[in-house]
Protein backbone atom coordinates (compact mmCIF):
# COMPACT_ATOMS: atom_id res chain seq x y z
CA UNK A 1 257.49 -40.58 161.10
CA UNK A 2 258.82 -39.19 164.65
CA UNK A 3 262.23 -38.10 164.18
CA UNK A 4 264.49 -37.02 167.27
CA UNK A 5 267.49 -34.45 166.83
CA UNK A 6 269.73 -33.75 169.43
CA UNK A 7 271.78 -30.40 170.13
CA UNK A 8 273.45 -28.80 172.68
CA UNK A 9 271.93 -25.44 171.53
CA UNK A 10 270.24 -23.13 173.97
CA UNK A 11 266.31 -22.74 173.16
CA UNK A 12 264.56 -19.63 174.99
CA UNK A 13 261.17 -20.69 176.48
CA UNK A 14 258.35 -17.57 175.89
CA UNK A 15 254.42 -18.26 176.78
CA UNK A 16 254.80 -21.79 175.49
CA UNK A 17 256.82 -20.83 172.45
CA UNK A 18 260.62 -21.37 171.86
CA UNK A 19 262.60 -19.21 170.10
CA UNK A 20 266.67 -19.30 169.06
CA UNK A 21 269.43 -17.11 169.23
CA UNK A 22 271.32 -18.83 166.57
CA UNK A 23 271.30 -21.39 163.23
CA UNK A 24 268.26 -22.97 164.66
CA UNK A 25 265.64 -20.82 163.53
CA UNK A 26 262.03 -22.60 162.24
CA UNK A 27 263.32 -22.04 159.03
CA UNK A 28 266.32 -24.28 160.10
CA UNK A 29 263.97 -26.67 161.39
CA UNK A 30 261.90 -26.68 159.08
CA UNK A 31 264.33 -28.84 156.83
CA UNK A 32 263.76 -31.32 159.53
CA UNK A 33 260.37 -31.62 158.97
CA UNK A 34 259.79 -31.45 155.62
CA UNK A 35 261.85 -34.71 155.34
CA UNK A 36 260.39 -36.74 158.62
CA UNK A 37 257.38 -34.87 158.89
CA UNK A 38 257.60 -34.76 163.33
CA UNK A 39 260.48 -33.27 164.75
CA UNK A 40 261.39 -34.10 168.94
CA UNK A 41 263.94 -31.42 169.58
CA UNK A 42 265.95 -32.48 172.89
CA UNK A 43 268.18 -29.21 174.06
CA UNK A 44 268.79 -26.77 176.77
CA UNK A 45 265.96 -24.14 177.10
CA UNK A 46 266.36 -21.47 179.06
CA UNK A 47 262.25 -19.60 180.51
CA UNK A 48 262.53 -15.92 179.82
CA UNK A 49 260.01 -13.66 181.79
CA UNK A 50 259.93 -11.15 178.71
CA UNK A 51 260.43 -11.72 175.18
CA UNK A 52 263.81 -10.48 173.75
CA UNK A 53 262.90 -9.52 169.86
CA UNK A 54 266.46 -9.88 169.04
CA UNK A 55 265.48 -14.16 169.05
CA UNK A 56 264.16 -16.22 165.87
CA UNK A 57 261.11 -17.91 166.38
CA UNK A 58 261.79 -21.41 166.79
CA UNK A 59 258.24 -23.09 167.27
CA UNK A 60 256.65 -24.16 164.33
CA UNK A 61 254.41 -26.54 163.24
CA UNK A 62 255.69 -29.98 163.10
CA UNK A 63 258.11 -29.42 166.25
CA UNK A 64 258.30 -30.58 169.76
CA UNK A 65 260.70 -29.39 172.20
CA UNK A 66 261.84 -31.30 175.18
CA UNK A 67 264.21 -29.30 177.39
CA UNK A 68 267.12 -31.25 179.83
CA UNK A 69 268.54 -29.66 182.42
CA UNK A 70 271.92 -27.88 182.00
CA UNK A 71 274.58 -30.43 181.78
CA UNK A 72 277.35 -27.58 181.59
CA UNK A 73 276.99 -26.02 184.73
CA UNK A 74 278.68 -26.53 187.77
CA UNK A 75 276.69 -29.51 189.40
CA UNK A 76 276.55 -31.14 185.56
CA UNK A 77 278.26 -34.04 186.82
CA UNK A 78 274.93 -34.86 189.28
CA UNK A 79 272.43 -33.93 186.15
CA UNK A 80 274.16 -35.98 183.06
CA UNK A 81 271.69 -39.20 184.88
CA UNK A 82 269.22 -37.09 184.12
CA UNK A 83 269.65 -36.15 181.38
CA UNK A 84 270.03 -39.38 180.24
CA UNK A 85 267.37 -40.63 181.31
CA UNK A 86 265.33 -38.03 179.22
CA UNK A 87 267.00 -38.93 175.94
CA UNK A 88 266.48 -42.54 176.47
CA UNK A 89 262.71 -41.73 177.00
CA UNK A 90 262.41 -39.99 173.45
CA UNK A 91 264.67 -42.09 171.77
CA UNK A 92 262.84 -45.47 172.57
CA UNK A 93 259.51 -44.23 170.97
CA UNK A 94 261.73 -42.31 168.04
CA UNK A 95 261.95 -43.55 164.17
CA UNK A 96 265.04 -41.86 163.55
CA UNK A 97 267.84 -39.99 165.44
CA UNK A 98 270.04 -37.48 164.00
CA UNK A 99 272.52 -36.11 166.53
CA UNK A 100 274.84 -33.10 166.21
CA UNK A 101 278.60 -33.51 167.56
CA UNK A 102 278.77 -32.63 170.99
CA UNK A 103 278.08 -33.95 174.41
CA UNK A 104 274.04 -34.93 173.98
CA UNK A 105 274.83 -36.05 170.51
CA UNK A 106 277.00 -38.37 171.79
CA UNK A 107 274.88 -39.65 174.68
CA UNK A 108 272.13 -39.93 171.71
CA UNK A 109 274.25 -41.99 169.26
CA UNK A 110 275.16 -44.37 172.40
CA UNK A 111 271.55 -44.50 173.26
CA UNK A 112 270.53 -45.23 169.26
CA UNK A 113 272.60 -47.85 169.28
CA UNK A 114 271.50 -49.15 172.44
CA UNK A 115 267.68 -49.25 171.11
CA UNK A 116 268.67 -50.06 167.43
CA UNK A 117 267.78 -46.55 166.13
CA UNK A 118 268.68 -45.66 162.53
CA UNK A 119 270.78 -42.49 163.24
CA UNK A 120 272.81 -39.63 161.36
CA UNK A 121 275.32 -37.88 163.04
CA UNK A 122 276.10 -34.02 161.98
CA UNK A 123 279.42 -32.62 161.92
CA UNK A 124 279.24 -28.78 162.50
CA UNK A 125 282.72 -28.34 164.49
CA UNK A 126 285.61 -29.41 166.12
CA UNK A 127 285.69 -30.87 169.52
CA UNK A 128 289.27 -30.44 170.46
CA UNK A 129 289.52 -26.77 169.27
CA UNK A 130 286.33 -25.58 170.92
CA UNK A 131 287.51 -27.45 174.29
CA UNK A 132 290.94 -26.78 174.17
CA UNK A 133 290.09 -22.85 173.15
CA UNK A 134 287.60 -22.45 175.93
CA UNK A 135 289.27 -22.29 179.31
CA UNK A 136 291.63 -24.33 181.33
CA UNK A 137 288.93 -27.14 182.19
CA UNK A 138 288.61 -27.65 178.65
CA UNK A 139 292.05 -28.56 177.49
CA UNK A 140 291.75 -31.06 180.60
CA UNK A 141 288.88 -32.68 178.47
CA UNK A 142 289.56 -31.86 175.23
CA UNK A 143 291.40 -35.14 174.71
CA UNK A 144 288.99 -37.20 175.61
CA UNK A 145 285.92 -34.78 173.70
CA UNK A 146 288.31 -35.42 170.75
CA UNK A 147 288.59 -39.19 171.27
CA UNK A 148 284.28 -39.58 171.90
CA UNK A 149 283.85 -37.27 168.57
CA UNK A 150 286.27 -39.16 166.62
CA UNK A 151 284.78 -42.63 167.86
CA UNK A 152 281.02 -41.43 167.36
CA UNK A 153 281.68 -40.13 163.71
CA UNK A 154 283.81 -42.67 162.72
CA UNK A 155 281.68 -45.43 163.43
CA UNK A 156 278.19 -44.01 162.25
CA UNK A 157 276.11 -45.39 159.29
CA UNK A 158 275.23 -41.63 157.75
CA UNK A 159 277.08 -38.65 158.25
CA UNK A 160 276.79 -34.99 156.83
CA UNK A 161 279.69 -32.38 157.41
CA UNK A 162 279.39 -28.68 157.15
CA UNK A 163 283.07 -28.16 155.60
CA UNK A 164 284.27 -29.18 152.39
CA UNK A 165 287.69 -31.11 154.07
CA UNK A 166 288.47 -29.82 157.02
CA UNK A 167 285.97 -31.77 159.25
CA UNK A 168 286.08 -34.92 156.82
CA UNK A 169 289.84 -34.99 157.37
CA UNK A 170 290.09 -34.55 160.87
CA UNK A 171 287.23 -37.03 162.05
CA UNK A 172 286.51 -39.59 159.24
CA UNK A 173 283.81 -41.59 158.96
CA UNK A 174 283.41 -45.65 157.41
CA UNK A 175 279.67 -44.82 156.71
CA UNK A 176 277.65 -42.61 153.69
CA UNK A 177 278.62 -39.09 154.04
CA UNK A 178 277.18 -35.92 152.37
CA UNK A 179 278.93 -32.20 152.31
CA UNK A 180 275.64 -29.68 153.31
CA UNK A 181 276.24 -26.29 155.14
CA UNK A 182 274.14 -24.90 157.45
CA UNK A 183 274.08 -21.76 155.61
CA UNK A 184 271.76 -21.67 153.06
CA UNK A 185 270.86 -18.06 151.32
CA UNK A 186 267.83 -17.45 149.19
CA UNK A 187 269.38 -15.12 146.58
CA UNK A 188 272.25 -13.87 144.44
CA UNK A 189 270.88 -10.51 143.02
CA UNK A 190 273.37 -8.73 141.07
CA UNK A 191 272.36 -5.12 142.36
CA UNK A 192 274.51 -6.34 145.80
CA UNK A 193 277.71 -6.58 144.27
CA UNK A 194 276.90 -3.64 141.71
CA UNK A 195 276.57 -1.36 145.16
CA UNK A 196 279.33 -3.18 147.00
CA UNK A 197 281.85 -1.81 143.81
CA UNK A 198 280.16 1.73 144.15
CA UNK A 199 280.55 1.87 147.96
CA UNK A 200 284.21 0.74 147.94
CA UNK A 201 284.88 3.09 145.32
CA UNK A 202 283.72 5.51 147.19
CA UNK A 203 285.88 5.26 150.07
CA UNK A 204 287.91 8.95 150.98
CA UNK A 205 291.79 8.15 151.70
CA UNK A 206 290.76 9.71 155.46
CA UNK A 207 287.57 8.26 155.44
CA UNK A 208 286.28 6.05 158.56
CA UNK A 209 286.66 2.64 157.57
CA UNK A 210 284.40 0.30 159.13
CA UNK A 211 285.44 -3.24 159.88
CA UNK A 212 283.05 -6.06 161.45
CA UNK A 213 282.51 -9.58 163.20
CA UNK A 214 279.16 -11.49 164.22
CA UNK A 215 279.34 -13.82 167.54
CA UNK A 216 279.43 -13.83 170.74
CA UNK A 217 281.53 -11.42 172.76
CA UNK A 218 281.83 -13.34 175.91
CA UNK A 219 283.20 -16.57 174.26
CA UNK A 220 286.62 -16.74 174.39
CA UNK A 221 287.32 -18.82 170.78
CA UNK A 222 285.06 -16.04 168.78
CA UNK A 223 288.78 -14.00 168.73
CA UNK A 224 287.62 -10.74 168.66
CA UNK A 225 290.10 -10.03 171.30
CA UNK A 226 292.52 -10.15 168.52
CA UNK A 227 291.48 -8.16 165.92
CA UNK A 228 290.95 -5.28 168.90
CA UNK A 229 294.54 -5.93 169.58
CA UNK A 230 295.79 -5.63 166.01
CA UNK A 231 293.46 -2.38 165.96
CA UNK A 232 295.23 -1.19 168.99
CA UNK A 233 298.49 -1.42 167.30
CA UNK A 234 297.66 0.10 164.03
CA UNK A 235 296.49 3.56 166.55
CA UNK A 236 299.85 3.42 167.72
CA UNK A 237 301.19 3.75 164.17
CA UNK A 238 299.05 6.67 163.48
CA UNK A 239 296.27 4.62 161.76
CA UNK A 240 292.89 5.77 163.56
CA UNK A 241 290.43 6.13 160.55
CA UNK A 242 288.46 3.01 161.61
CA UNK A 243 285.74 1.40 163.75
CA UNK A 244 285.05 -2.06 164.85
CA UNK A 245 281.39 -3.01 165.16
CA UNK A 246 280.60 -6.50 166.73
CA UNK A 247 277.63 -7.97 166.67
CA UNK A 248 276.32 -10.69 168.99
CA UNK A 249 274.57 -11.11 172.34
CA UNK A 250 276.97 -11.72 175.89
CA UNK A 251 278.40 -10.33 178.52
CA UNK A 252 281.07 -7.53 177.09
CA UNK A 253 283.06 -6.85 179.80
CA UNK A 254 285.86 -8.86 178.77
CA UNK A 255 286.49 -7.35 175.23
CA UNK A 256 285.57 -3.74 176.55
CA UNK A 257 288.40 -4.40 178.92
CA UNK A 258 291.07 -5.42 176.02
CA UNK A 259 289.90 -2.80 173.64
CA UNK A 260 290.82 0.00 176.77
CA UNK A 261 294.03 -2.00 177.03
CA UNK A 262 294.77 -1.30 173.12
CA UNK A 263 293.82 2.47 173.54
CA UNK A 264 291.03 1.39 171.54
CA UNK A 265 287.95 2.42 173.29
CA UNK A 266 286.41 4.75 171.56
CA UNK A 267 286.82 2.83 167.94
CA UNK A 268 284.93 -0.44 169.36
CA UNK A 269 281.40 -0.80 169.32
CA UNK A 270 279.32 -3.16 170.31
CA UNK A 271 275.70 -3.32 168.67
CA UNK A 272 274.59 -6.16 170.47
CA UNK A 273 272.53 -9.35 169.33
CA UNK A 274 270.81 -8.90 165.40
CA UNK A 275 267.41 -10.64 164.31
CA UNK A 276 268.97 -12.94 161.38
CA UNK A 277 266.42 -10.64 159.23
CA UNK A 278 268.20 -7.37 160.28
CA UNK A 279 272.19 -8.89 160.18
CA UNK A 280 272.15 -8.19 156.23
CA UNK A 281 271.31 -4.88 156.16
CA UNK A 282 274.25 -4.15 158.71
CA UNK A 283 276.42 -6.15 156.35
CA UNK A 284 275.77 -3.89 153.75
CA UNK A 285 276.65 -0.96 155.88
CA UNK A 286 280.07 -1.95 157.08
CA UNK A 287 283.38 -2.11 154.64
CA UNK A 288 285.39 -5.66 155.35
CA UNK A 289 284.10 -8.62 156.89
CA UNK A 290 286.41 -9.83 159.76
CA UNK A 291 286.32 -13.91 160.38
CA UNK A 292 288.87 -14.20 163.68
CA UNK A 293 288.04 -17.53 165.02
CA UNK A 294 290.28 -20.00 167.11
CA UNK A 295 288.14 -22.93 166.10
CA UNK A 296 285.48 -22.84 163.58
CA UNK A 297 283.15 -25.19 161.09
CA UNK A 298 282.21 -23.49 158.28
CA UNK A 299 281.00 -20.08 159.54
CA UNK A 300 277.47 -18.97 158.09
CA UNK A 301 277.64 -15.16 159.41
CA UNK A 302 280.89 -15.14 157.10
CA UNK A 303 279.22 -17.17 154.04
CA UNK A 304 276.39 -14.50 154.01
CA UNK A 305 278.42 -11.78 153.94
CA UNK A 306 280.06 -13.06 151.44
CA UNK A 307 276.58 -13.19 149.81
CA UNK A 308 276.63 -9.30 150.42
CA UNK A 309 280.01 -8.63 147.63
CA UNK A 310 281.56 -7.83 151.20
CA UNK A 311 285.40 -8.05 151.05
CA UNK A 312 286.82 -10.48 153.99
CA UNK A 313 289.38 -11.47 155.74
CA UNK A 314 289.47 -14.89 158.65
CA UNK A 315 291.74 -17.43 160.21
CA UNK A 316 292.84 -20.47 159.30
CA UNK A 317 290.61 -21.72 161.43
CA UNK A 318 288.28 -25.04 160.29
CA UNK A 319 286.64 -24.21 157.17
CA UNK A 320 287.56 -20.73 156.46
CA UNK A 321 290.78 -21.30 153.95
CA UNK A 322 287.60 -23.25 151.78
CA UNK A 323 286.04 -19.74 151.36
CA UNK A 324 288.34 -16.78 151.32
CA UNK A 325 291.11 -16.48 149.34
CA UNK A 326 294.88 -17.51 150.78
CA UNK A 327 295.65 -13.66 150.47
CA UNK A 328 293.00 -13.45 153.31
CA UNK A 329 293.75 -15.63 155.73
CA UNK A 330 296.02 -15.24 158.86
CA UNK A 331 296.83 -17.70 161.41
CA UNK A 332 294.35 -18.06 164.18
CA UNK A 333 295.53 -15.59 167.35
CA UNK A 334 297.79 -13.85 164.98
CA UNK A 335 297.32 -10.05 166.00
CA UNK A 336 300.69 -8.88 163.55
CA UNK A 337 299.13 -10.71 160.36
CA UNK A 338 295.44 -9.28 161.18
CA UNK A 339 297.13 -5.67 161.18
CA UNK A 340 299.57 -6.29 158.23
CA UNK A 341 296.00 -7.28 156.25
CA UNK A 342 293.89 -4.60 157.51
CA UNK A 343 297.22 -2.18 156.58
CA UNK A 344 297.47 -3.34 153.16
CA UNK A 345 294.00 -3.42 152.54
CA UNK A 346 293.85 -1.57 149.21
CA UNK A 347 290.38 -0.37 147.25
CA UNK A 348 291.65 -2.14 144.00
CA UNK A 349 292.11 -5.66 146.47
CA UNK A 350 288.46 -4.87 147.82
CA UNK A 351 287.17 -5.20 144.55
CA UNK A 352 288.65 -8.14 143.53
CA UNK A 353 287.95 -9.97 146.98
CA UNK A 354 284.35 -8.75 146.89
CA UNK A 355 283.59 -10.47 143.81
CA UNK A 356 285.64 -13.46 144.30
CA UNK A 357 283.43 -13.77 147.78
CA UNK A 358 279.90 -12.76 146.31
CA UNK A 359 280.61 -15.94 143.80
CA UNK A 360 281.85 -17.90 146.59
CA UNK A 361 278.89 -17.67 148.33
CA UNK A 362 276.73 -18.69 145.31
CA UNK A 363 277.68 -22.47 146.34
CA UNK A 364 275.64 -21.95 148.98
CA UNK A 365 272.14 -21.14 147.98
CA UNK A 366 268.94 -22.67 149.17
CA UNK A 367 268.25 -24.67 146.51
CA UNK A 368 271.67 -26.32 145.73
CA UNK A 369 272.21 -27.19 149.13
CA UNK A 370 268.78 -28.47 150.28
CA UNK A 371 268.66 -30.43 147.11
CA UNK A 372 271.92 -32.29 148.38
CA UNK A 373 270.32 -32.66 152.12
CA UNK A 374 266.99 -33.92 151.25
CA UNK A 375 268.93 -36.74 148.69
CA UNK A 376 270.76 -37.35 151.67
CA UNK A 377 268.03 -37.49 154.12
CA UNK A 378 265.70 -39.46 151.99
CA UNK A 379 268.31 -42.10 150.62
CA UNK A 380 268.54 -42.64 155.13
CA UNK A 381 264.95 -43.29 155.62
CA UNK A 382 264.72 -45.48 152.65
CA UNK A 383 267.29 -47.59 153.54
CA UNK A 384 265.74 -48.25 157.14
CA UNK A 385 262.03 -48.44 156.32
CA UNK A 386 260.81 -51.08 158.71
């Protein structure tokens, strides 16, 4: 079986190889495979002179990667023909399609449909929140992404969502749906949460707390901007024992600007992009978990720590009110409730949110959720065997 998936992730090109800076690792992939057997990856890759080691390899066996030229850049509007015309190619000869929301996904369920492909749309985010959150070109298009994503999901056979509601809610679908996140963690060992309790109670009154966030720093919807802000306020009310450490690749600029702004400088620091295999050993060095998103799925770097007994707080962004408790959440951009939480932020409240999160996250290990996907996945090619 040739299957063809279609993403508008970035790939990075290395001697032949690809590797990925995100969810789409070859242990992602390999998901993929072990249900179709060949994978045709069609996606934006990007030819690096050097290797960067903070990447996942992305190549394994089983995969082939067909790269289309960047339809988000300037002259996009001249390439999308292109572009096309390269996922008609693949999808012709292809078995199955599975497409993830966005703009190629789209173009691939079209073309599916077109060529009488069985296809599977997933649903990993919102089109309307990460257009209208991006910059002012987006909330000119956002209404119509959020129309084409509706549309597309609405009207496919199979779908699978990465939330629990949120996603299902806001773009329906008539056909077979499954819940499956993207996150998927190997295991729950008890020792974690055992030294999550010793480290919180271990925190001094003056001791530096250390608060953290995994994504990128130069997208604007990530919302680090507003945590810095909220940290900047709490300085100005004599609060100062604290650091922020992001993690995540991107130009910095921006947020190095806004943390100056907030007088917070010195307390931000930015560690840069994290080989998946090294991001849980920084989880298990830093004390809350901070989840700031404008628009958001169901995010995996907040599931895992989770996984880690680490005590969290997010917005009430997409999916995040499914995993932390309503004590944690604050409304997305809101700079006075992220401050209030971080204020009131207790070592007795630790506790209890670290184990409420570290059995959280147990819904989301390997085995639960891959059982559900491959059910899923093999219940769609059995029902369009030719």
């Amino acid at each position: 079986m040739n299957l063809v998936f279609v993403h508008d992730h970035k790939f990075y090109k290395f001697n032949d190889h690809y590797y990925s800076n995100g969810g789409l690792s070859g242990d992602a992939l390999n998901r993929y495979i072990k249900a179709f057997g060949n994978v045709t990856i069609i996606a934006r890759c990007l030819e690096l002179n050097e290797i960067n080691n903070n990447l996942s390899f992305a190549s394994v066996e089983g995969t082939r990667f067909v790269s289309v030229p960047n339809h988000k850049s300037i002259n996009s509007f001249y390439k999308i023909r292109d572009v096309k015309k390269i996922i008609e190619r693949e999808i012709k000869s292809a078995d199955y399609v599975i497409a993830r929301s966005s703009t190629l996904g789209n173009m691939a369920v079209s073309l599916a449909i077109k060529y009488k492909k069985p296809y599977l749309v997933e649903v990993v985010g919102c089109a309307w929140d990460s257009m209208w959150n991006y910059n002012i070109k987006g909330k000119v298009l956002a209404p119509l992404s959020f129309y084409t994503m509706k549309k597309s999901i609405k009207d496919a056979p199979y779908a699978i969502y990465v939330t629990n509601e949120f996603l299902q809610k806001r773009y329906p679908t008539k056909g077979k749906y499954v819940n499956c996140s993207n996150v998927t963690l190997s295991q729950f060992d008890p020792s974690l949460i055992e030294k999550r309790i010793k480290k919180i109670k271990g925190l001094q009154k003056n001791s530096k707390t250390v608060f953290g966030t995994i994504g990128a720093v130069n997208i604007n919807y990530k919302g680090q901007k507003y945590v810095i802000e909220a940290l900047g306020k709490l300085k100005k009310q004599g609060i100062t024992n604290f650091e922020y450490h992001l993690v995540g690749g991107g130009n910095q600029q921006h947020l190095l600007s806004v943390a100056q702004r907030a007088g917070v400088s010195e307390e931000v620091k930015f560690i840069g992009s994290l080989p998946h295999e090294r991001v849980f050993d920084w989880l298990d060095n830093i004390d809350l978990y901070i989840q700031p998103s404008v628009t958001e799925g169901l995010p995996r770097a907040l599931i895992e720590a989770m996984s880690r007994g680490l005590p969290a707080i997010g917005s009430n962004a997409g999916g995040i009110p499914e995993l932390l408790s309503r004590e944690c959440i604050f409304s997305k951009k809101s700079t006075n409730e992220i401050q209030y939480l971080i204020k009131n932020m207790s070592q007795s409240k630790m506790e209890i949110y670290a184990k409420e999160n570290f059995e959280e996250a147990k819904k989301y290990s390997r085995i639960l959720i891959e059982n559900r996907r491959n059910e899923f996945f093999n219940a769609f090619i059995s029902e369009n065997l030719k």
